[in-house]
C-alpha atoms as a PDB file:
ATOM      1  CA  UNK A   1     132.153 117.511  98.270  1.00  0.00           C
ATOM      2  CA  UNK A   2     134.997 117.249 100.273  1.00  0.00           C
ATOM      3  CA  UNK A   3     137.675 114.598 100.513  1.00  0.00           C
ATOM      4  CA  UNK A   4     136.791 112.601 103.355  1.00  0.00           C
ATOM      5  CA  UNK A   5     133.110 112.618 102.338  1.00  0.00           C
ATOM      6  CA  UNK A   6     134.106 111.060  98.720  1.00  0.00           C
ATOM      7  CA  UNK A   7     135.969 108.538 100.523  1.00  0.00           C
ATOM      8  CA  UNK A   8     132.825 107.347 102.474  1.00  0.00           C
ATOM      9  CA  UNK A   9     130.822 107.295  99.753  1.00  0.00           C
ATOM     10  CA  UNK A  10     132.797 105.217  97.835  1.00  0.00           C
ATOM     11  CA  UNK A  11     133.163 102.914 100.582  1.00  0.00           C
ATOM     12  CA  UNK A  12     129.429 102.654 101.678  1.00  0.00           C
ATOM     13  CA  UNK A  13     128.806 102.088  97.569  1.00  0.00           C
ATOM     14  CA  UNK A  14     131.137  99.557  97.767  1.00  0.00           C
ATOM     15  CA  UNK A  15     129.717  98.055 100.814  1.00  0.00           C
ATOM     16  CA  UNK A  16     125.858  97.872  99.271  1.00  0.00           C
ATOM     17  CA  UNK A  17     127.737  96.079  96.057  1.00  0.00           C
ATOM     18  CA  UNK A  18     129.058  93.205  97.464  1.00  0.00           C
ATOM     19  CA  UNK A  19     125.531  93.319 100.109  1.00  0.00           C
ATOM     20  CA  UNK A  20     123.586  92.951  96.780  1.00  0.00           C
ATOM     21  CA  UNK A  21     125.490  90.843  94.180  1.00  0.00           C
ATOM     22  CA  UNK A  22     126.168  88.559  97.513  1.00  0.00           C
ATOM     23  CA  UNK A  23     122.187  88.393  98.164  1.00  0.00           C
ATOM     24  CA  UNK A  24     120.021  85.458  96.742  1.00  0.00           C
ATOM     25  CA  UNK A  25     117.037  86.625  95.848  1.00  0.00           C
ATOM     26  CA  UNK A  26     117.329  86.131  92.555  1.00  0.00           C
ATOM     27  CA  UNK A  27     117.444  82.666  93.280  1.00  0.00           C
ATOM     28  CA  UNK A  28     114.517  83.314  95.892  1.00  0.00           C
ATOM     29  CA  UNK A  29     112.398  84.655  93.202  1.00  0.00           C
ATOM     30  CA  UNK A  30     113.259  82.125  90.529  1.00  0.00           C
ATOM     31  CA  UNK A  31     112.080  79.227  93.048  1.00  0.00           C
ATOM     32  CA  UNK A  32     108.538  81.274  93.955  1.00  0.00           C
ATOM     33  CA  UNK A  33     108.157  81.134  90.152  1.00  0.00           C
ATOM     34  CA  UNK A  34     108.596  77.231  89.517  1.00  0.00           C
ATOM     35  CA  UNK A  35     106.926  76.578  92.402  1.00  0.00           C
ATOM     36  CA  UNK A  36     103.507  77.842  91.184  1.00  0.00           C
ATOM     37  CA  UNK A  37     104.611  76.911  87.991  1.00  0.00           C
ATOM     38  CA  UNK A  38     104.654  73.367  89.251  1.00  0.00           C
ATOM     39  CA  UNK A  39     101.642  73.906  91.122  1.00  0.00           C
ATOM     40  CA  UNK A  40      99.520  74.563  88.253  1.00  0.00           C
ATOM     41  CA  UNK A  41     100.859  72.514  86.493  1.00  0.00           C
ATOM     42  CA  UNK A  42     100.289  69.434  88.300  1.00  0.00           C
ATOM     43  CA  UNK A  43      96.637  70.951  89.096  1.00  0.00           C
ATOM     44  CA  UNK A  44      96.066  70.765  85.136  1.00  0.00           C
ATOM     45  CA  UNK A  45      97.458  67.257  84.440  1.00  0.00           C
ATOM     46  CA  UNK A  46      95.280  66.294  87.928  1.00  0.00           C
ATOM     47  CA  UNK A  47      92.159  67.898  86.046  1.00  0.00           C
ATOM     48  CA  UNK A  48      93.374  66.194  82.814  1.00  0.00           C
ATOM     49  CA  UNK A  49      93.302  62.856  84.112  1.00  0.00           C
ATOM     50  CA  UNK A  50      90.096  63.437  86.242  1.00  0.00           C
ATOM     51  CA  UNK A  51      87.806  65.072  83.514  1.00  0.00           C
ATOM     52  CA  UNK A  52      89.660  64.613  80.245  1.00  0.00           C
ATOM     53  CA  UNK A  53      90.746  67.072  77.696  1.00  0.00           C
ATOM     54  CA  UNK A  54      89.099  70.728  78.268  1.00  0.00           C
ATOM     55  CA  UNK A  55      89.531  73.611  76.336  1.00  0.00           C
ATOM     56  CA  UNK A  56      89.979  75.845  79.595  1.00  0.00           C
ATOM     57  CA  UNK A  57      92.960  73.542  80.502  1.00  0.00           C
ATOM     58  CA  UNK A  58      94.695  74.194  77.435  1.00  0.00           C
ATOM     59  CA  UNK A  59      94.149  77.971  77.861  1.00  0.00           C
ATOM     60  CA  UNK A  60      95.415  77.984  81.581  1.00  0.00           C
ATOM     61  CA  UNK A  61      98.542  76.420  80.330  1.00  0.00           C
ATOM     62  CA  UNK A  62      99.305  78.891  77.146  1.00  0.00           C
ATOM     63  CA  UNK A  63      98.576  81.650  80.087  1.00  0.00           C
ATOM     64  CA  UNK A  64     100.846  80.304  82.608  1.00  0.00           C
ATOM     65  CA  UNK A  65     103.625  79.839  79.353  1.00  0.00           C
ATOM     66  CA  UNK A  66     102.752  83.779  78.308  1.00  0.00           C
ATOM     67  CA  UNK A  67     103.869  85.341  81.530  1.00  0.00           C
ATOM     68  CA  UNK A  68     106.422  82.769  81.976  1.00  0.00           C
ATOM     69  CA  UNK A  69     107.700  83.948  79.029  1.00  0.00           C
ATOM     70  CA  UNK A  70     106.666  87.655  79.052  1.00  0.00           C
ATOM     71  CA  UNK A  71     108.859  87.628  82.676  1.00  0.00           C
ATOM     72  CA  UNK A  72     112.180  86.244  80.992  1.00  0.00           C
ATOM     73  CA  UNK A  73     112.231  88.179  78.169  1.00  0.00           C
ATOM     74  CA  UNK A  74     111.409  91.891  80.400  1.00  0.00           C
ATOM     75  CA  UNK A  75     114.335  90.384  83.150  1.00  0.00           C
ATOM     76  CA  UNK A  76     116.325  89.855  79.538  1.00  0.00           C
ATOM     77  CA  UNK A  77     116.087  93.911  79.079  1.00  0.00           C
ATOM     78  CA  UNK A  78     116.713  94.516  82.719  1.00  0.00           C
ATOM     79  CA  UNK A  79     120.276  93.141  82.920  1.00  0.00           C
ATOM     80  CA  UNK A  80     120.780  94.309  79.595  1.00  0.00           C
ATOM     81  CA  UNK A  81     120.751  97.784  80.588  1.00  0.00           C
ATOM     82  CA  UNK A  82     122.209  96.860  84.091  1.00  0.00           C
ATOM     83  CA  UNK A  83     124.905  95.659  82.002  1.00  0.00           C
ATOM     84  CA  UNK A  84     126.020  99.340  81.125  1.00  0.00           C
ATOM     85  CA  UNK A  85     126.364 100.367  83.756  1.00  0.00           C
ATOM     86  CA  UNK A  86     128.986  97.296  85.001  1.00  0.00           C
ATOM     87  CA  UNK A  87     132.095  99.613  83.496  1.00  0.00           C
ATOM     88  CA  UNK A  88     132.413 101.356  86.820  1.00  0.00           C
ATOM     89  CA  UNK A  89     135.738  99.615  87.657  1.00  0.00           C
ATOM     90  CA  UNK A  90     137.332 101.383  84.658  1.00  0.00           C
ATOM     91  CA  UNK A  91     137.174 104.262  86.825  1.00  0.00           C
ATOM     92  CA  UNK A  92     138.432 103.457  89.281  1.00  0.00           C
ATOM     93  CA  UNK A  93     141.839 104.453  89.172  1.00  0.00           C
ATOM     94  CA  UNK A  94     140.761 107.541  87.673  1.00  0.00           C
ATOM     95  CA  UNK A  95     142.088 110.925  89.573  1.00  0.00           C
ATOM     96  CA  UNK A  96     138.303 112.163  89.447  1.00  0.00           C
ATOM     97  CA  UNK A  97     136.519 110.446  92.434  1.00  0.00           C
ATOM     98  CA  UNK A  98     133.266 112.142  91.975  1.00  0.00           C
ATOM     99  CA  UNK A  99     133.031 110.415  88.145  1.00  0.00           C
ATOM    100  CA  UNK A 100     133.979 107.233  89.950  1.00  0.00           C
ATOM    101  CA  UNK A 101     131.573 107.425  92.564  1.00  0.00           C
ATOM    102  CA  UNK A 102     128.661 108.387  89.641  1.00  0.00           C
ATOM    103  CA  UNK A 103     129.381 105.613  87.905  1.00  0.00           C
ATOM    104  CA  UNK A 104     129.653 103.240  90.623  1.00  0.00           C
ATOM    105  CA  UNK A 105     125.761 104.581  92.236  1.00  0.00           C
ATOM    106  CA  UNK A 106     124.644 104.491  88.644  1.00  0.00           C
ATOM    107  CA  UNK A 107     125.347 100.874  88.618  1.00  0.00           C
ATOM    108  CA  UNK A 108     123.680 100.629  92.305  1.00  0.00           C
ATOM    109  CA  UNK A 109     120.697 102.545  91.413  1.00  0.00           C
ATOM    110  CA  UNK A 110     120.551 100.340  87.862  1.00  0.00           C
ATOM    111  CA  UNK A 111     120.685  97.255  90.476  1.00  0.00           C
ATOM    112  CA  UNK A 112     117.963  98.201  92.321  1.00  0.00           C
ATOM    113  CA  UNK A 113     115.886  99.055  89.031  1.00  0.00           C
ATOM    114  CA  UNK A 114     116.599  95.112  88.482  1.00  0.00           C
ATOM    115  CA  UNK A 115     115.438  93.931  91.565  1.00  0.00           C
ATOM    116  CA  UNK A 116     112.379  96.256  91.094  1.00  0.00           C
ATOM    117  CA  UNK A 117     111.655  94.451  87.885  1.00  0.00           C
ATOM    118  CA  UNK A 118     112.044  90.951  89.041  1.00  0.00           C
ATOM    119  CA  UNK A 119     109.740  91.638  92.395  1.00  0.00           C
ATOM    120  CA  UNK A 120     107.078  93.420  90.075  1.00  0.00           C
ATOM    121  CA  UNK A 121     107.290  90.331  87.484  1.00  0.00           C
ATOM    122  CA  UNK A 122     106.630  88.208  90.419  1.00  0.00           C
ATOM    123  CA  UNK A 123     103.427  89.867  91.795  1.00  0.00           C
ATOM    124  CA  UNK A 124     102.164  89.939  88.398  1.00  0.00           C
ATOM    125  CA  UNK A 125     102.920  86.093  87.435  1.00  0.00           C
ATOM    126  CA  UNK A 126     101.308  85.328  90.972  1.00  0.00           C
ATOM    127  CA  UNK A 127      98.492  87.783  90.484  1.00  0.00           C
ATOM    128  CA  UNK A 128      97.426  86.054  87.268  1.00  0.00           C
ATOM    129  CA  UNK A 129      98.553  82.733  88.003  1.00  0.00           C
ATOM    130  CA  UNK A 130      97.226  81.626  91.204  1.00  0.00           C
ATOM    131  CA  UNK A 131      93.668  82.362  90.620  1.00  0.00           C
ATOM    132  CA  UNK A 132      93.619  79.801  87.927  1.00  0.00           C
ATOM    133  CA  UNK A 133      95.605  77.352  90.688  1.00  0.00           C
ATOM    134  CA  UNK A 134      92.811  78.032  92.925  1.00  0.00           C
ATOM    135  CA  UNK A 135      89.948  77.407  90.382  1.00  0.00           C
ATOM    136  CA  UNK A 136      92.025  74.163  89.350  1.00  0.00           C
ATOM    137  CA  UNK A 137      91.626  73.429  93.221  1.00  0.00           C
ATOM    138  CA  UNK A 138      87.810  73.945  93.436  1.00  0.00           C
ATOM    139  CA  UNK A 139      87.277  71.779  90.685  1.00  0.00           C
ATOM    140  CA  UNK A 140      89.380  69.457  91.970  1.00  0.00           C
ATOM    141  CA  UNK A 141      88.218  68.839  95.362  1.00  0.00           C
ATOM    142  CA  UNK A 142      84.427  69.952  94.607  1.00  0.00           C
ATOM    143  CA  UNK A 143      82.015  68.345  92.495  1.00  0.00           C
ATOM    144  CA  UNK A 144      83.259  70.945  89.386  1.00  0.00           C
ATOM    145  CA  UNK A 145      82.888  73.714  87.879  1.00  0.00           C
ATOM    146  CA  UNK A 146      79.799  74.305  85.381  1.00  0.00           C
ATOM    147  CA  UNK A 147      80.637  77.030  82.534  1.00  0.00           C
ATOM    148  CA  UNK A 148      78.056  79.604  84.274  1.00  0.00           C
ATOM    149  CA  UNK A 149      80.190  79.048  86.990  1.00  0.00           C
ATOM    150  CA  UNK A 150      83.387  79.718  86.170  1.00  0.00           C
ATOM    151  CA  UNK A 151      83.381  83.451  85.669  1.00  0.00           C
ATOM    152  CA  UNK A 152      82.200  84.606  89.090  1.00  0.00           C
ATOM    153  CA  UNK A 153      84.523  82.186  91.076  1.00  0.00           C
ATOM    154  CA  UNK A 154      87.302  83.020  88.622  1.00  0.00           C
ATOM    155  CA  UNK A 155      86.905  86.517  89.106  1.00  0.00           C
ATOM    156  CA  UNK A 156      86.337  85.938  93.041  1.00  0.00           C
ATOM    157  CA  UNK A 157      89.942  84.284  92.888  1.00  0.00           C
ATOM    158  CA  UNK A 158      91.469  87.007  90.663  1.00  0.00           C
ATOM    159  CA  UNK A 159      90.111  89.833  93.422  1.00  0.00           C
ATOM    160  CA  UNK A 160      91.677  87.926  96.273  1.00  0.00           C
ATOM    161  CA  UNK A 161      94.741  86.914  94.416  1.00  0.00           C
ATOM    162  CA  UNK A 162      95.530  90.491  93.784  1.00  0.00           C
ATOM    163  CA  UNK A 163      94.638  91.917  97.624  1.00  0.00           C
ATOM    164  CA  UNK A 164      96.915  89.184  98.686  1.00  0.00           C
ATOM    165  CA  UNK A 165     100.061  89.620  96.309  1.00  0.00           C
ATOM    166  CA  UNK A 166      99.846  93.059  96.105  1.00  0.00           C
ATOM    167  CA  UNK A 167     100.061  93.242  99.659  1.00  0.00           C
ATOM    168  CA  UNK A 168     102.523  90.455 100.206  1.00  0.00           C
ATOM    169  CA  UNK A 169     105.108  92.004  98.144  1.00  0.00           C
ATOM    170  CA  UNK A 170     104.671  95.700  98.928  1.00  0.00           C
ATOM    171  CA  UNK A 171     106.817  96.276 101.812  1.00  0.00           C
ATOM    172  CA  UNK A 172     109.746  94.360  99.778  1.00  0.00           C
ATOM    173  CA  UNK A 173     109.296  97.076  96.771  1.00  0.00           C
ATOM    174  CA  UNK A 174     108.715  99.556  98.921  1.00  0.00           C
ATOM    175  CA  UNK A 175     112.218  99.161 100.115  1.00  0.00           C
ATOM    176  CA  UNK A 176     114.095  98.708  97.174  1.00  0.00           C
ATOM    177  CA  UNK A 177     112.291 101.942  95.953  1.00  0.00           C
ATOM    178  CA  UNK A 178     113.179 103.781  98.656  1.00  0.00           C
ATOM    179  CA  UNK A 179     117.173 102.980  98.199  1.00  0.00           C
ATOM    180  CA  UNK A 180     116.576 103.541  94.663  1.00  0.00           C
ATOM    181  CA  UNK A 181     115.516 106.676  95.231  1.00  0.00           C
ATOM    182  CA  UNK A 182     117.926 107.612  98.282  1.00  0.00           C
ATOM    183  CA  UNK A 183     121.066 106.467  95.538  1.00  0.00           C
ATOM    184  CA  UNK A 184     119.576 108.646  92.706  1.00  0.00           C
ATOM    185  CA  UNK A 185     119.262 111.853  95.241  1.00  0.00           C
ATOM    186  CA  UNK A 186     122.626 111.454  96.269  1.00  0.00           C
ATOM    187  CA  UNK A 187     123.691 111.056  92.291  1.00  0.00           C
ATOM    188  CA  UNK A 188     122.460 114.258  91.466  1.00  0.00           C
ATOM    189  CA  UNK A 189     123.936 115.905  94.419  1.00  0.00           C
ATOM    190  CA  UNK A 190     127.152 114.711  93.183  1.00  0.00           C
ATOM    191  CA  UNK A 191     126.238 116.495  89.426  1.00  0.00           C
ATOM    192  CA  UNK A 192     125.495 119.867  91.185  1.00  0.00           C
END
């Protein structure tokens, strides 16, 4: 690669670095999370104080904890390994421009993988959270659920909460996909 076309590179990388660690989606994300968190939860303390204590209460909640938790400790790994990737800058002043640039789309692609993560964890928390939000609802407003019930409405739920989420975040990880995988084509066109 010549010169001048190093020098763009670096300078579009640049660019989509301080486009993305300027961006708040993290914060975005984080927010859609507690929301339905809060949601939920409320909808279970509602159901508490309407019906008493219920077993399938207590079970919603450990669920609603278990991706909570499942989400913070797989975001925990992402910017772990987007973490090794942050030494880029060392390079900087380096004579060789094409290591530089590497590193520096390495640590692009790496924040992209992160993004990936977080928007998949999302879907997933939604998929299997608001179905229980919207059974919490039903019983709620309606007269209740009986226990022969509860399986086809849950399931009913669980089939639209997935059309809807999966579609509602595709184009968003479609994206990010797509400039992950336009930054890794140009990375190994710089190790040819």
């Amino acid at each position: 690669m010549d010169h001048k076309s190093l020098k763009h590179l670096e300078e579009k990388s640049l660019a989509i670095i301080k486009s993305e660690t300027q961006s708040n989606d993290s914060n975005s994300v984080t927010s859609a999370m507690i929301l339905l968190a809060i949601l939920l939860f409320i909808s279970i303390l509602s159901l508490y104080i309407k019906n008493g204590y219920s077993m399938r209460l207590i079970v919603f909640l450990v669920l609603m904890l278990v991706t909570f938790m499942i989400y913070k400790a797989m975001m925990r790994s992402a910017y772990a390994e987007h973490a090794t990737h942050a030494n880029y800058m060392d390079l900087a002043s380096s004579e060789d421009k094409v290591h530089f640039i590497g590193a520096m789309l390495e640590y692009i692609s790496s924040g992209y993988g992160v993004k990936l993560r977080r928007l998949g964890l999302l879907k997933w928390f939604y998929i299997l959270n608001f179905p229980l939000f919207l059974v919490n609802m039903k019983e709620l407003i309606g007269e209740g659920i009986p226990d022969s019930g509860f399986v086809p409405i849950f399931l009913s739920a669980a089939v639209f909460s997935f059309i809807i989420w999966s579609l509602f975040f595709y184009f968003e990880i479609s994206e990010y996909k797509g400039n992950r995988m336009e930054v890794d084509a140009i990375i190994s066109d710089l190790r040819l």
